[in-house]
Each structure stands twice: as C-alpha cells, then as structure tokens.
Protein backbone atom coordinates (compact mmCIF):
# COMPACT_ATOMS: atom_id res chain seq x y z
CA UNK A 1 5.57 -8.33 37.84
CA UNK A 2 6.62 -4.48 38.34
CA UNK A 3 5.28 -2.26 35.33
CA UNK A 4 6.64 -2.30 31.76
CA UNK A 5 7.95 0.66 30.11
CA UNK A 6 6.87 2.13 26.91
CA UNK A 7 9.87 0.57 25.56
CA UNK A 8 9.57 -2.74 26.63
CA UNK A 9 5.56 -2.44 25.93
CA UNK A 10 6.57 -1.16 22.13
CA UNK A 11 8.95 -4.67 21.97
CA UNK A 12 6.21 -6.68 23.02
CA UNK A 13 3.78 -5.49 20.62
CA UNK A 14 6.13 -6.04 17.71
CA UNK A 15 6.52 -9.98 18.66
CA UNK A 16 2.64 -10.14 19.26
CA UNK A 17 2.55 -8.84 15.83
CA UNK A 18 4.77 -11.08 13.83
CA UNK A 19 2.83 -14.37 16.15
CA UNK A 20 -0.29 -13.05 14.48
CA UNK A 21 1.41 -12.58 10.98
CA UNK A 22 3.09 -16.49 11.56
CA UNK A 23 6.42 -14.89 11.36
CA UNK A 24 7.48 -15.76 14.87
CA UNK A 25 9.83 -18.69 15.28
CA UNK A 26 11.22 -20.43 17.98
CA UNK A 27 14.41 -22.50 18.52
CA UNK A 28 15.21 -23.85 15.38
CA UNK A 29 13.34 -22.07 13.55
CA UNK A 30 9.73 -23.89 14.57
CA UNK A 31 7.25 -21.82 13.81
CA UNK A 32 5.52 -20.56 16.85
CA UNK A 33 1.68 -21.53 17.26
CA UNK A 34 0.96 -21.06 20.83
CA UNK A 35 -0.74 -18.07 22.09
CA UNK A 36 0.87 -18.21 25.26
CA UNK A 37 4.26 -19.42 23.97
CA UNK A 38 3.96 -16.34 21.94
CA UNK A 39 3.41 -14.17 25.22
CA UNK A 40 6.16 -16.24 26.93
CA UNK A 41 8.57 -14.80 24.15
CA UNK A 42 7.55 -11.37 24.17
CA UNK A 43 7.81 -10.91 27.59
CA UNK A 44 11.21 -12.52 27.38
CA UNK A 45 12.57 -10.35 24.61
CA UNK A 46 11.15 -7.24 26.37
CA UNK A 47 13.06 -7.83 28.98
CA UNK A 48 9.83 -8.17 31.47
CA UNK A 49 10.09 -11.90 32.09
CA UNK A 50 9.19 -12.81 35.88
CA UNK A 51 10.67 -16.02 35.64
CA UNK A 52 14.31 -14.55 34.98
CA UNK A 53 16.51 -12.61 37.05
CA UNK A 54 16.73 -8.90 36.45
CA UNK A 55 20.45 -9.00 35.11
CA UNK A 56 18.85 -11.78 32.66
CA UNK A 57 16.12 -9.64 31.86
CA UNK A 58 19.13 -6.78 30.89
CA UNK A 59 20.86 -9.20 28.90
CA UNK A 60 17.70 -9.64 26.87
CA UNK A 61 16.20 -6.15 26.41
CA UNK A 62 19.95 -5.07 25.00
CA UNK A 63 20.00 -8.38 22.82
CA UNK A 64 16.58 -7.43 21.33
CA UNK A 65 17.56 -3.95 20.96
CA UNK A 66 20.76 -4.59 18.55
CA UNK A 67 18.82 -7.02 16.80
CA UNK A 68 16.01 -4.18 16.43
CA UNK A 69 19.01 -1.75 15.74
CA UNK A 70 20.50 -3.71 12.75
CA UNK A 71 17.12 -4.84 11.13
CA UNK A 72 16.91 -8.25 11.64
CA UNK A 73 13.13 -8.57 12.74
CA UNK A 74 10.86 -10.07 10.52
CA UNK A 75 8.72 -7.66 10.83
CA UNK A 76 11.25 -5.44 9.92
CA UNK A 77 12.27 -7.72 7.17
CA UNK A 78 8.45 -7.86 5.86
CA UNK A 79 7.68 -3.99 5.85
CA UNK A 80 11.15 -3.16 4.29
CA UNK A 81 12.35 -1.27 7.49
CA UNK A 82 16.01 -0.62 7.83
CA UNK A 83 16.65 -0.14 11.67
CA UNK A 84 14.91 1.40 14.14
CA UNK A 85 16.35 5.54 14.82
CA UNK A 86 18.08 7.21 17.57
CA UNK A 87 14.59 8.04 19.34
CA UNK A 88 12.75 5.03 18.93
CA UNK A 89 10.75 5.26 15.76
CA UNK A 90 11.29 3.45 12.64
CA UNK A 91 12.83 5.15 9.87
CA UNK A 92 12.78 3.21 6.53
CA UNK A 93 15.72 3.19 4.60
CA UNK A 94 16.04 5.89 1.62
CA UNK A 95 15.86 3.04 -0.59
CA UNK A 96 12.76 2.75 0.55
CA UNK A 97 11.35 6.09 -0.04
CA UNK A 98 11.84 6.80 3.84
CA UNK A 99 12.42 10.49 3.88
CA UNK A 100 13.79 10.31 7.41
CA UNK A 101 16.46 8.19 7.52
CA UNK A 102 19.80 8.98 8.64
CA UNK A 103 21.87 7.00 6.05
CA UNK A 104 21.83 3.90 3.54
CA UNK A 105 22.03 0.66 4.75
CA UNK A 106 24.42 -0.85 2.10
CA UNK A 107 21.36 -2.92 0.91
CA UNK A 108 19.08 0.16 0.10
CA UNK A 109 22.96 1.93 -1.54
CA UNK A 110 22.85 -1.09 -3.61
CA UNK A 111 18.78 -1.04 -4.31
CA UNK A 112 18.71 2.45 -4.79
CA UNK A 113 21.59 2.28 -7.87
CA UNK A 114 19.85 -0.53 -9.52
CA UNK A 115 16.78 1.04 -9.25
CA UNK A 116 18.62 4.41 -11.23
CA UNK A 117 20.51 1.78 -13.22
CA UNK A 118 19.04 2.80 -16.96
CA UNK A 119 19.50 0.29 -19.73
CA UNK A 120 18.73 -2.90 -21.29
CA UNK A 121 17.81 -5.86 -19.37
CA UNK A 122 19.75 -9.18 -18.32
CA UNK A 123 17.44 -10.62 -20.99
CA UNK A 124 17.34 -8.29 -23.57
CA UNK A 125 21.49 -8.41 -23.33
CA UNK A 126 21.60 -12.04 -23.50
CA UNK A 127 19.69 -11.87 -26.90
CA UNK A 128 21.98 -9.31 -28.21
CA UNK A 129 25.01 -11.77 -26.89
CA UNK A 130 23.13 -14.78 -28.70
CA UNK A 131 22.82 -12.78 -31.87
CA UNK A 132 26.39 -11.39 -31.48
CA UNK A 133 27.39 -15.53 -31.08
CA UNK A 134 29.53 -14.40 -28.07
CA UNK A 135 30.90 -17.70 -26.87
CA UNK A 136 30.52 -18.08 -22.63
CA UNK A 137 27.43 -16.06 -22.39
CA UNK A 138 25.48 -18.31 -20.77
CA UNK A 139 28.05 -18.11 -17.57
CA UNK A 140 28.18 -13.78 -18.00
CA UNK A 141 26.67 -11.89 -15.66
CA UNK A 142 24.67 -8.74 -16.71
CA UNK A 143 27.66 -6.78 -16.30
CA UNK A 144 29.81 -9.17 -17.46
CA UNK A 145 27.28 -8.88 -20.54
CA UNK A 146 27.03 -5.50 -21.25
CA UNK A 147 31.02 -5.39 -21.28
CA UNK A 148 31.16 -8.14 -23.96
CA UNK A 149 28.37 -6.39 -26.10
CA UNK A 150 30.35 -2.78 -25.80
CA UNK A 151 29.35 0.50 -24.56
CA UNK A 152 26.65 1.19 -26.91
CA UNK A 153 24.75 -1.65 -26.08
CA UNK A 154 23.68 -1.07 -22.72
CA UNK A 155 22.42 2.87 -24.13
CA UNK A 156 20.04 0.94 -26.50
C-alpha cells in the first residue's frame, strides 16, 4: 500500500474515532461493530483502500471531503463542529463560541438569535394565553403567542 498522507491519516483517525464512540454506521445505517470492518471503512473513506483503483480511491477522498466540508460527520455532529476550514483544522461555528470561524452556518445564525432572544418562555406565554382565554392557543407557536398576547407581553 504506498504511504498515506497527513490528510488521509487525519480522515482515518476521525472514523477510528466515531467506531470507538459507536457512532460509525454502515449501509443502512447498521451500526458498525467490527474492528476490522471499522479499518476497512477508514481506509476506504481516506481514500487509501488497496483493494480499489486509484481513480476510486479519488472519488472517495473528495466524497469524504465535502461531507467533512458541510458538517455531516458524526463526530462533527457530536462535538458541535460546523465544517472543517480552508487549511484543514476545525473551526466551530460562532454559535458555538468558536472564535475562528469564517461565517454562520444558518443553524448557529438561527442558535445564536435564540440564544439573544430575551423574553418570556413558550410556557410562561401559554399561561398568559390561558389566563387571557385566547381561543387556538394550544395550535400557536411561541411567536404566534407572543403576537396574540401583544407587545408588552413578551418584555415581561
């Protein structure tokens, strides 16, 4: 097998981890119990595979890098990373508290505004709505909530 790069090594190391963490899944979404399965996988999304043909082995490095690029490991998932940067390392979102990252994910736009969002809670509006006998409130969102109550009622 000719030597691995940093890269591929780095790849290869994150699949190890989530087999060791039980987040690694196969197929259908079986979850994956064998050590060497587990190797078989990691050497497959690395791109390092001896058993597939160097265009295939391409193919898969630039498949696992989107998916790395866009977030969708579940290691990434678990440890609240956004994508991984320009240069390799992993920059959490700002929603996060990453201080490096380049720009919000919509995800950490939308966590970081909730999280800034002052006011009453869905609960605490619902009781207002009961007490107000608001008919429909059951079906209201929060928003939908604080609208029916009127603006002072989400400052309270």
């Amino acid at each position: 097998m000719a030597q691995t790069t940093p890269r591929q090594r780095k790849i290869m190391g994150r699949v190890m981890h989530e087999f060791e963490h039980g987040e690694l899944k196969s197929g259908r979404g079986g979850k994956v119990t064998s050590r060497g399965q587990a190797i078989a996988i990691a050497l497959r999304e690395a791109g390092a595979s001896k058993y597939e043909s160097t265009k295939e082995n391409e193919r898969s490095l630039a498949r696992t890098e989107r998916k790395e690029a866009r977030g969708e490991t579940y290691q990434q998932e678990a440890e609240g990373k956004s994508h991984v940067g320009a240069k390799g390392r992993r920059e959490s979102s700002r929603a996060m508290g990453g201080s490096n990252a380049s720009h919000l994910t919509k995800h950490g736009a939308h966590a970081a505004r909730a999280r800034t969002r002052k006011g009453l809670t869905y609960d605490e509006l619902y009781a207002r709505a009961k007490r107000a006998h608001i008919e429909g409130r059951s079906k209201m969102s929060k928003q939908q909530l604080e609208n029916a109550l009127g603006p002072r009622s989400a400052m309270l």
